[in-house]
Protein backbone atom coordinates (compact mmCIF):
# COMPACT_ATOMS: atom_id res chain seq x y z
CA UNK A 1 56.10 -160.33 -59.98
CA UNK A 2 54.90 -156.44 -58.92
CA UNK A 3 51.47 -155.81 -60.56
CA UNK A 4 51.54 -152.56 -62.35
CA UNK A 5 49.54 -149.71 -60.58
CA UNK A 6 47.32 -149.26 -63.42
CA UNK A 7 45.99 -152.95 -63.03
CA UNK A 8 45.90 -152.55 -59.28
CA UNK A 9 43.52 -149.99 -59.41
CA UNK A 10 41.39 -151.81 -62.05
CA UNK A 11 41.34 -154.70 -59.97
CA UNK A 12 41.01 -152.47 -56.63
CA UNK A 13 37.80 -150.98 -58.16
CA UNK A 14 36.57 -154.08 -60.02
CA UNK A 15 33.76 -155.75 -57.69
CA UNK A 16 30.93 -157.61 -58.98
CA UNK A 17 27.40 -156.47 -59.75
CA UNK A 18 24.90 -157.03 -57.89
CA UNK A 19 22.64 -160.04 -58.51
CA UNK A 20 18.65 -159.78 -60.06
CA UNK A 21 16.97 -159.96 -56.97
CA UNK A 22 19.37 -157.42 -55.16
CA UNK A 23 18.75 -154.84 -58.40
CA UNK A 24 15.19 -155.28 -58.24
CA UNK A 25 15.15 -154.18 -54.28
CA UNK A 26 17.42 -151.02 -55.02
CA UNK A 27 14.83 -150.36 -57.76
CA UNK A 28 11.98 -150.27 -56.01
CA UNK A 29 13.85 -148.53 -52.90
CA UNK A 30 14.52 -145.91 -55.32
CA UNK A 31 11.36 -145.74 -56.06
CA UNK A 32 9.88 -145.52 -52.82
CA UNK A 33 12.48 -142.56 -51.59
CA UNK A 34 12.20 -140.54 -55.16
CA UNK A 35 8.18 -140.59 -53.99
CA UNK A 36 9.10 -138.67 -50.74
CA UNK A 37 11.40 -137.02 -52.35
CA UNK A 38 13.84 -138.02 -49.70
CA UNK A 39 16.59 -136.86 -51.16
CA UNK A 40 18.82 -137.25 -49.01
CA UNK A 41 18.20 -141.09 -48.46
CA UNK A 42 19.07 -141.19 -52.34
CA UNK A 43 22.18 -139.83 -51.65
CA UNK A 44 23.27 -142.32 -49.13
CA UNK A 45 21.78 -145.32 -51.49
CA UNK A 46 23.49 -143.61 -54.49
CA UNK A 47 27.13 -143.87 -52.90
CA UNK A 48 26.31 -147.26 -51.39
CA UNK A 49 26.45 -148.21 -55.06
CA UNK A 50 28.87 -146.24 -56.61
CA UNK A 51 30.56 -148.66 -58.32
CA UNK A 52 27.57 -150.45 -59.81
CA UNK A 53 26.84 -149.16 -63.50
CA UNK A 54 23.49 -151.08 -63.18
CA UNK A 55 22.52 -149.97 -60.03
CA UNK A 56 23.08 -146.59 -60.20
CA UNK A 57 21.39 -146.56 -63.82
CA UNK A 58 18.46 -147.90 -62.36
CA UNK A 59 18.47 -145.17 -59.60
CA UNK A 60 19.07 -142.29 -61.66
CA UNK A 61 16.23 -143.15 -64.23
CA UNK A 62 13.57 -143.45 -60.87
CA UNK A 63 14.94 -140.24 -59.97
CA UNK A 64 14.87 -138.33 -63.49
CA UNK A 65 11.08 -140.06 -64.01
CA UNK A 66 10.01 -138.29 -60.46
CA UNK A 67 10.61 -134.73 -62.02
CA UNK A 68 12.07 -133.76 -58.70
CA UNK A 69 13.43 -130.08 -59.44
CA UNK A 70 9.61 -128.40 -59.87
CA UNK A 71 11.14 -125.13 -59.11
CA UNK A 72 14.11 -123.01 -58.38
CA UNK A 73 13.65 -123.71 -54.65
CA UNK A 74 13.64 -127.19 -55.10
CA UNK A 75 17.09 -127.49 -56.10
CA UNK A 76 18.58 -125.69 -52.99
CA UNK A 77 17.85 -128.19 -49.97
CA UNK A 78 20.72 -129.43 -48.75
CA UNK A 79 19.63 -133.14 -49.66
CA UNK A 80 19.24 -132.56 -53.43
CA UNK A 81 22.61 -130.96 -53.84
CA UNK A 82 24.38 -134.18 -51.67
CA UNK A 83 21.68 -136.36 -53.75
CA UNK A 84 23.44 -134.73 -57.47
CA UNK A 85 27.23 -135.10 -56.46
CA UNK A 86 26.88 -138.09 -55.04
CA UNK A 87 25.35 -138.94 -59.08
CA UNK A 88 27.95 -137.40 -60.63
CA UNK A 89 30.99 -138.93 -58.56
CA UNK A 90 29.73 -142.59 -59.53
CA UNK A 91 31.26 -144.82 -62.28
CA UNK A 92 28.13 -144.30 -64.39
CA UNK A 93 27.90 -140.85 -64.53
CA UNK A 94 31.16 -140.30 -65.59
CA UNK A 95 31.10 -143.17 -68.15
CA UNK A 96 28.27 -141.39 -70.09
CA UNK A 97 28.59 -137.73 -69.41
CA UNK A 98 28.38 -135.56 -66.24
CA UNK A 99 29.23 -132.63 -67.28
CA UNK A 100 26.56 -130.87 -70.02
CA UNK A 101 28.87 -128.79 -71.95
CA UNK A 102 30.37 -131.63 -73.24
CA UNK A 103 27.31 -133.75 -74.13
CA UNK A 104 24.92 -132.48 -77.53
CA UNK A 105 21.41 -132.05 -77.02
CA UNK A 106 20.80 -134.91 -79.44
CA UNK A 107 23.24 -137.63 -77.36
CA UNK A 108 21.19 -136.48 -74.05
CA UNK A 109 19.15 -138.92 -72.01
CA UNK A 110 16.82 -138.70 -69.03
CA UNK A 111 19.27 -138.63 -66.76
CA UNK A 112 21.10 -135.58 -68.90
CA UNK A 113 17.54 -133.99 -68.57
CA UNK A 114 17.34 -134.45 -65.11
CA UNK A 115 20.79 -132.77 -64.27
CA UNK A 116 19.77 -130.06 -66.86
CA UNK A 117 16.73 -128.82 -65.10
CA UNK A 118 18.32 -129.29 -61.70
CA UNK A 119 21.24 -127.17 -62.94
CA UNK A 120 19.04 -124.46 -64.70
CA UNK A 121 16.14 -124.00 -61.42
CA UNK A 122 19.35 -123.54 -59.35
CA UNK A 123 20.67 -121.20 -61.46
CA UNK A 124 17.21 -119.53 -61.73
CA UNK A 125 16.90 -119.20 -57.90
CA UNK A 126 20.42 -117.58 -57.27
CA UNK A 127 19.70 -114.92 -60.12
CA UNK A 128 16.84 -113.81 -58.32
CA UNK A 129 18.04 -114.09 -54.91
CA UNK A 130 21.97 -113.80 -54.99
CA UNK A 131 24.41 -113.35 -51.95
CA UNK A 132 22.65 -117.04 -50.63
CA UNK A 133 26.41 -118.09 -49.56
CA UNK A 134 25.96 -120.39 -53.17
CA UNK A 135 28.13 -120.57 -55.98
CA UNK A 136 25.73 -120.18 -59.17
CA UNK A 137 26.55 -123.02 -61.39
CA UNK A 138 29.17 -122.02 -64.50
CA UNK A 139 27.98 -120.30 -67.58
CA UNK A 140 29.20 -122.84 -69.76
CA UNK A 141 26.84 -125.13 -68.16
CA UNK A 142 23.76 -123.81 -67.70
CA UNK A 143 24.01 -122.61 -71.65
CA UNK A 144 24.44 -126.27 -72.02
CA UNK A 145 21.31 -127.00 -69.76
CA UNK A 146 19.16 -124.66 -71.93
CA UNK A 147 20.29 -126.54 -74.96
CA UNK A 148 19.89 -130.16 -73.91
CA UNK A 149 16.01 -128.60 -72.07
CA UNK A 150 15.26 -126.86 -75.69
CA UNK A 151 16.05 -130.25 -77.47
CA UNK A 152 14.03 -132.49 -75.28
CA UNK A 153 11.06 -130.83 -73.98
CA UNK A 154 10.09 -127.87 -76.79
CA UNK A 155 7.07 -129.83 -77.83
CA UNK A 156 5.54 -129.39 -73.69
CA UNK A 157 6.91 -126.07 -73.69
CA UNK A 158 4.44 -125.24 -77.18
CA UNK A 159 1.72 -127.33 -75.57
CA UNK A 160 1.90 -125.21 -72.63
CA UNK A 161 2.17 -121.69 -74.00
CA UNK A 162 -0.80 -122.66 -75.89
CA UNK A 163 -2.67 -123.69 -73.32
CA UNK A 164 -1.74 -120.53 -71.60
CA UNK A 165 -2.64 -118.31 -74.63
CA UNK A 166 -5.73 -119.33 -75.27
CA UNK A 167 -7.49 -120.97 -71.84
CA UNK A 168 -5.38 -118.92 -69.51
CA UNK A 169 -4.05 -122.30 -68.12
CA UNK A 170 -0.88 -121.84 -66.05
CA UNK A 171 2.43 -123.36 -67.27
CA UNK A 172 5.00 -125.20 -65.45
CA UNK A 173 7.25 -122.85 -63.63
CA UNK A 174 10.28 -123.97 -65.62
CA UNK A 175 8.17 -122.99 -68.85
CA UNK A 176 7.80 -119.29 -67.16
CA UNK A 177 10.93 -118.94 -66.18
CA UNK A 178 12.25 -120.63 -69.71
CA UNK A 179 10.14 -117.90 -71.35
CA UNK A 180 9.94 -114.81 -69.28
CA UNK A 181 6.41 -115.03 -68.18
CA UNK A 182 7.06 -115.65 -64.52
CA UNK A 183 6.31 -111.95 -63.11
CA UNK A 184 3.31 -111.61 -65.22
CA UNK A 185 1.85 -115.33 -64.13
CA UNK A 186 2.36 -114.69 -60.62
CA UNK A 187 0.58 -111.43 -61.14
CA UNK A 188 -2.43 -112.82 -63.18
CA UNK A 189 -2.52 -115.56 -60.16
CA UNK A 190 -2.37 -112.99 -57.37
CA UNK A 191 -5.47 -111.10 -59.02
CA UNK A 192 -7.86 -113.92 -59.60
CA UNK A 193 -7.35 -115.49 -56.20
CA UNK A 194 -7.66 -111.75 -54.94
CA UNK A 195 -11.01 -111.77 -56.88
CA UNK A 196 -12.23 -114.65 -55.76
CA UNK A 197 -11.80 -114.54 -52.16
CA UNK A 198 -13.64 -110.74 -52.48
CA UNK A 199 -16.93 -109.41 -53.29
CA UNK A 200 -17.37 -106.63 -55.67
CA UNK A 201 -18.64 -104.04 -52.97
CA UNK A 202 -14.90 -105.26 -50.62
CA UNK A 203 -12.75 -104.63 -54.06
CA UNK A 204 -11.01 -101.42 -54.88
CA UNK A 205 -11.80 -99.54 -57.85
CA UNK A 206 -7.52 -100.14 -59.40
CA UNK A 207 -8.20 -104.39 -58.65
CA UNK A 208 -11.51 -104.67 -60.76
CA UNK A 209 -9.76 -102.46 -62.96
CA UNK A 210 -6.33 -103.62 -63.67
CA UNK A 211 -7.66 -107.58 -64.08
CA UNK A 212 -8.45 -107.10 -67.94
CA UNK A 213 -4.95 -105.48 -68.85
CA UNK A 214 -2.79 -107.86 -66.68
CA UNK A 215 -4.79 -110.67 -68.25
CA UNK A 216 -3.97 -109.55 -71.82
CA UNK A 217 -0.53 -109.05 -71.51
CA UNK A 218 0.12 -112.32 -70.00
CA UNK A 219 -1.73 -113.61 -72.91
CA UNK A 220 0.19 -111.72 -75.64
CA UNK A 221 3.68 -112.55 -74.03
CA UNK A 222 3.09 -116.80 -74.14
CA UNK A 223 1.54 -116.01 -78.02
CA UNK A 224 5.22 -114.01 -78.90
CA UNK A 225 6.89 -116.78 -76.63
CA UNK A 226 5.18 -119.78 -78.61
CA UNK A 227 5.58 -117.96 -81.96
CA UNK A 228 9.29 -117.24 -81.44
CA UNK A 229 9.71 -121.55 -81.25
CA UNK A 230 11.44 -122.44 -84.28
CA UNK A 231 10.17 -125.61 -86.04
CA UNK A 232 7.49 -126.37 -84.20
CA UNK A 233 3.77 -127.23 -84.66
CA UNK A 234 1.30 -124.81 -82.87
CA UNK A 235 -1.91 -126.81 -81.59
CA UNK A 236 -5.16 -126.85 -83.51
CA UNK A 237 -7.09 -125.19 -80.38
CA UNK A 238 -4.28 -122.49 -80.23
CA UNK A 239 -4.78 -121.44 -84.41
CA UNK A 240 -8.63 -122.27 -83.99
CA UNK A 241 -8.67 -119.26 -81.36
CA UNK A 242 -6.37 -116.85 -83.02
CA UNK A 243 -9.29 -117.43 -86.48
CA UNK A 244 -11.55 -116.86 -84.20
CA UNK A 245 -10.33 -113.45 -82.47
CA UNK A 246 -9.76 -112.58 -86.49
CA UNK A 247 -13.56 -112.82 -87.11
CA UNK A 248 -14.32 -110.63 -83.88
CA UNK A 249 -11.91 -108.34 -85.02
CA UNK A 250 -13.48 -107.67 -88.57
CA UNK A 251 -17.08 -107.14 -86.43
CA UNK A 252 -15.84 -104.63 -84.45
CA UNK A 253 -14.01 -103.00 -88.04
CA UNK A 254 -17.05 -103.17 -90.03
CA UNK A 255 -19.44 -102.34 -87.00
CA UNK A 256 -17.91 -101.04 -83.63
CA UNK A 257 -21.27 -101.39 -81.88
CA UNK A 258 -19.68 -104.88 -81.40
CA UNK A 259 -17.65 -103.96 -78.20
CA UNK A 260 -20.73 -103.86 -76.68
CA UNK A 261 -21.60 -107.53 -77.52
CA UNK A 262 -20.52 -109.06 -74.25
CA UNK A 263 -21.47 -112.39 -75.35
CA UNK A 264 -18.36 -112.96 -77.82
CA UNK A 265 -16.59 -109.55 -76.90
CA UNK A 266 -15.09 -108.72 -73.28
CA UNK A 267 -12.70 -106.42 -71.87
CA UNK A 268 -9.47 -108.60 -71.93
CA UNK A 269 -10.05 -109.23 -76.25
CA UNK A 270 -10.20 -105.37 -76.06
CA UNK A 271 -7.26 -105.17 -74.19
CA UNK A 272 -5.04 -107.37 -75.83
CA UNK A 273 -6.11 -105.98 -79.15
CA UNK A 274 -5.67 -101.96 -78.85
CA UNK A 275 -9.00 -101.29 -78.66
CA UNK A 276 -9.98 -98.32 -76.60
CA UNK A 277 -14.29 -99.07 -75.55
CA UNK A 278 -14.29 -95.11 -74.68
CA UNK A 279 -13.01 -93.56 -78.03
CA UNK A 280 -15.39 -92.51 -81.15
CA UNK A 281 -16.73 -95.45 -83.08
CA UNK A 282 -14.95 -94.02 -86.43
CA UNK A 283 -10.90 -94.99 -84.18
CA UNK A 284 -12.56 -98.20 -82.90
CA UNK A 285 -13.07 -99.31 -86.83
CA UNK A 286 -9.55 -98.18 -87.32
CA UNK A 287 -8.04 -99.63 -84.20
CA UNK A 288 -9.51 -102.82 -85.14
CA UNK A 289 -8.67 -102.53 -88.76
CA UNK A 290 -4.78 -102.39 -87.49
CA UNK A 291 -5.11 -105.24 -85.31
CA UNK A 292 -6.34 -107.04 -88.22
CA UNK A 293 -3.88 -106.43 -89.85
CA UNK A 294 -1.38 -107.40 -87.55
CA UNK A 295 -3.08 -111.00 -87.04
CA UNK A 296 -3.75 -112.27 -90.14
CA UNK A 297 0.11 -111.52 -90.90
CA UNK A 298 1.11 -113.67 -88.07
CA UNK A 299 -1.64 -116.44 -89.30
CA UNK A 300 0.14 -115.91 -92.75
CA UNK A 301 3.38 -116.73 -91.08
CA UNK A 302 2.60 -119.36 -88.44
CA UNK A 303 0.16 -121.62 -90.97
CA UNK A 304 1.36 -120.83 -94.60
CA UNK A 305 -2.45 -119.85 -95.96
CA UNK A 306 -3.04 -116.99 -98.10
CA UNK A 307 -3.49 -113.36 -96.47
CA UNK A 308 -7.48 -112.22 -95.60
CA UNK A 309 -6.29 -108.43 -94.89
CA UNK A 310 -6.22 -106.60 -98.44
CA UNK A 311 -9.79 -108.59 -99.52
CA UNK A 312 -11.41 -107.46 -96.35
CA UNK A 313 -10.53 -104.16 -96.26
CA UNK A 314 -11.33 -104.01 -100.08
CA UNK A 315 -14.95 -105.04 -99.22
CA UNK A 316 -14.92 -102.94 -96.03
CA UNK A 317 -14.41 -99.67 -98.35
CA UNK A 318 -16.84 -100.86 -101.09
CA UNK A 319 -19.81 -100.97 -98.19
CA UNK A 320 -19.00 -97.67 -97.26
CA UNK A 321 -19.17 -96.29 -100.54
CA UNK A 322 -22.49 -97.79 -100.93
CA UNK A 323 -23.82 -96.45 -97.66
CA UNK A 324 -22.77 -93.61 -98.43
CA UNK A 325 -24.32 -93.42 -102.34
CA UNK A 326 -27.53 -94.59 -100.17
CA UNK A 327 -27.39 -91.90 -97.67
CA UNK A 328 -26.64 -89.33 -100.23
CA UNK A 329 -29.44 -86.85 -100.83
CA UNK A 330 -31.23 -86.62 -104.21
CA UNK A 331 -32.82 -84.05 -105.93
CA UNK A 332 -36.21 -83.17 -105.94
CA UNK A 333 -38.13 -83.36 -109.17
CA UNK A 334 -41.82 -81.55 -109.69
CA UNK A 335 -44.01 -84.29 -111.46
CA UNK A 336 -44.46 -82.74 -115.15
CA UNK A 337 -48.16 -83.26 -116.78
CA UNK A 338 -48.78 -84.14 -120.36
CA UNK A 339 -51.26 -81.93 -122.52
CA UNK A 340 -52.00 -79.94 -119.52
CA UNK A 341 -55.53 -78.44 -119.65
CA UNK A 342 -56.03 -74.98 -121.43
CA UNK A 343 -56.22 -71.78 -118.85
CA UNK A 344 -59.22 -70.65 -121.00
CA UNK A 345 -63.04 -70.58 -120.00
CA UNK A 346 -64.42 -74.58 -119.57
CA UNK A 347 -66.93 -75.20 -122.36
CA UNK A 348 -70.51 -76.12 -121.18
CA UNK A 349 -72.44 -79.25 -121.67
């Protein structure tokens, strides 16, 4: 009796798993090749064991645990590109997804994650550097990528804007890319190396100068960036600063002789605030008044507590009116004797 093709290739491509011990070896030789990030090792391991669901499982969740596309270059070594077809022409892949447009954001595991950031860093380099001799990776799927990155790592992306917003701590490059803050990282980075490895006398007058402003852009961009997250929870350090650059900001509106505190007041606060240090104390109130403003709206927004503005400014004008009432001049009275003596001649003893 002829066996029908369709069980022949069943049967053809049917061949048995391999036992404990020999899954536990390809584990830990995964293990020990995603560490080198020999990539191209994986790649040969990864086809050895094509048609082992269990095997290659185990490889692709050493690989997607080893973070191994760090950056847009990353992605474009000839190993990790053999290392990602070779995953996506195995039994596995195709069994639970290869391709991201057709897998939701919520149905996405590690290994989705993995393929996600490898497909969006590649993407990321060949933008910036096209005519490579690459093919950038479809549209369709690096929209997909975004979604499936969105859904699984927002809550390190918020952790990290934070952490960039208020401690100047840099972010992953996927998280600058992600977010548009790459140019103006790489900038702030440039500078404070360039400051470090140079004395003050060696500098250049435009170096010492620019630091402040570069500085408080890059900080305003990752506080938009981290704002703009939909449904997310902003860290207590992140809110605690934002209160505190409030309070600095009344100071400076009730008393502008505050820009001069460098204790609690430097030149990047200034910056990122609108502040100008060289105009007329009377535009510094009002330059900090707007910026007021402007913050304890987005503290209104971003926490849900009641708005600071209208009461401050309220008491800010009532001061004023009693300086001035203080300051006004007063008229000068004569003191006015009772029963003043008669003009006549004194009477004697």
């Amino acid at each position: 009796m002829k066996i029908p093709r369709w069980i022949a290739a069943i049967l053809r491509n049917r061949q048995p798993e391999p036992e404990f011990r020999e899954l536990l070896d390809v584990e830990q030789e995964a293990n020990r090749l995603t560490g080198a990030y020999d990539h191209g090792e994986l790649a040969k391991l990864i086809r050895k064991y094509r048609h082992s669901e269990k095997a290659i499982e185990k490889i692709a969740m050493q690989v997607a645990k080893s973070y191994p596309f760090y950056s847009p270059a990353s992605t474009m070594n000839k190993g990790a590109a053999e290392m990602i077809k070779a995953l996506k022409d195995t039994r596995f892949m195709k069994k639970c997804g290869h391709r991201l447009s057709e897998i939701t954001p919520q149905r996405a595991n590690m290994v989705h994650g993995m393929l996600a950031m490898y497909t969006f860093m590649r993407d990321a380099y060949l933008k910036k550097l096209p005519n490579q001799g690459r093919q950038t990776p479809p549209s369709e799927e690096v929209e997909a990528a975004v979604r499936i990155l969105d859904c699984r790592i927002s809550y390190n992306d918020v952790s990290e804007l934070c952490g960039l917003a208020s401690d100047m701590m840099m972010p992953s490059r996927y998280v600058m890319i992600r977010y548009g803050l790459e140019d103006k990282c790489d900038t702030y980075n440039f500078m404070e190396k360039y400051l470090a490895e140079h004395n003050d006398y060696e500098m250049e007058e435009h170096f010492r100068n620019n630091y402040a402003p570069i500085a408080a852009d890059m900080c305003r961009a990752a506080e938009k960036a981290v704002e703009g997250i939909k449904g997310v929870r902003l860290s207590d350090r992140y809110l605690e600063n934002l209160d505190h650059e409030l309070h600095l900001l009344g100071r400076i509106a009730a008393s502008p002789d505050a820009v001069y505190d460098p204790l609690h007041i430097d030149k990047i606060f200034l910056f990122k605030y609108g502040i100008d240090i060289t105009a007329a104390p009377e535009k510094q109130s009002v330059q900090a008044q707007k910026a007021y403003k402007e913050l304890d709206d987005r503290l209104v927004r971003v926490t849900g507590r009641r708005p600071y503005a209208d009461e401050f400014f309220a008491s800010l004008r009532h001061r004023k009116e009693k300086v001035a009432e203080v300051d006004r001049p007063r008229p000068v009275h004569k003191p006015v004797l009772r029963n003043p003596p008669s003009k006549g001649r004194k009477m004697g003893l």
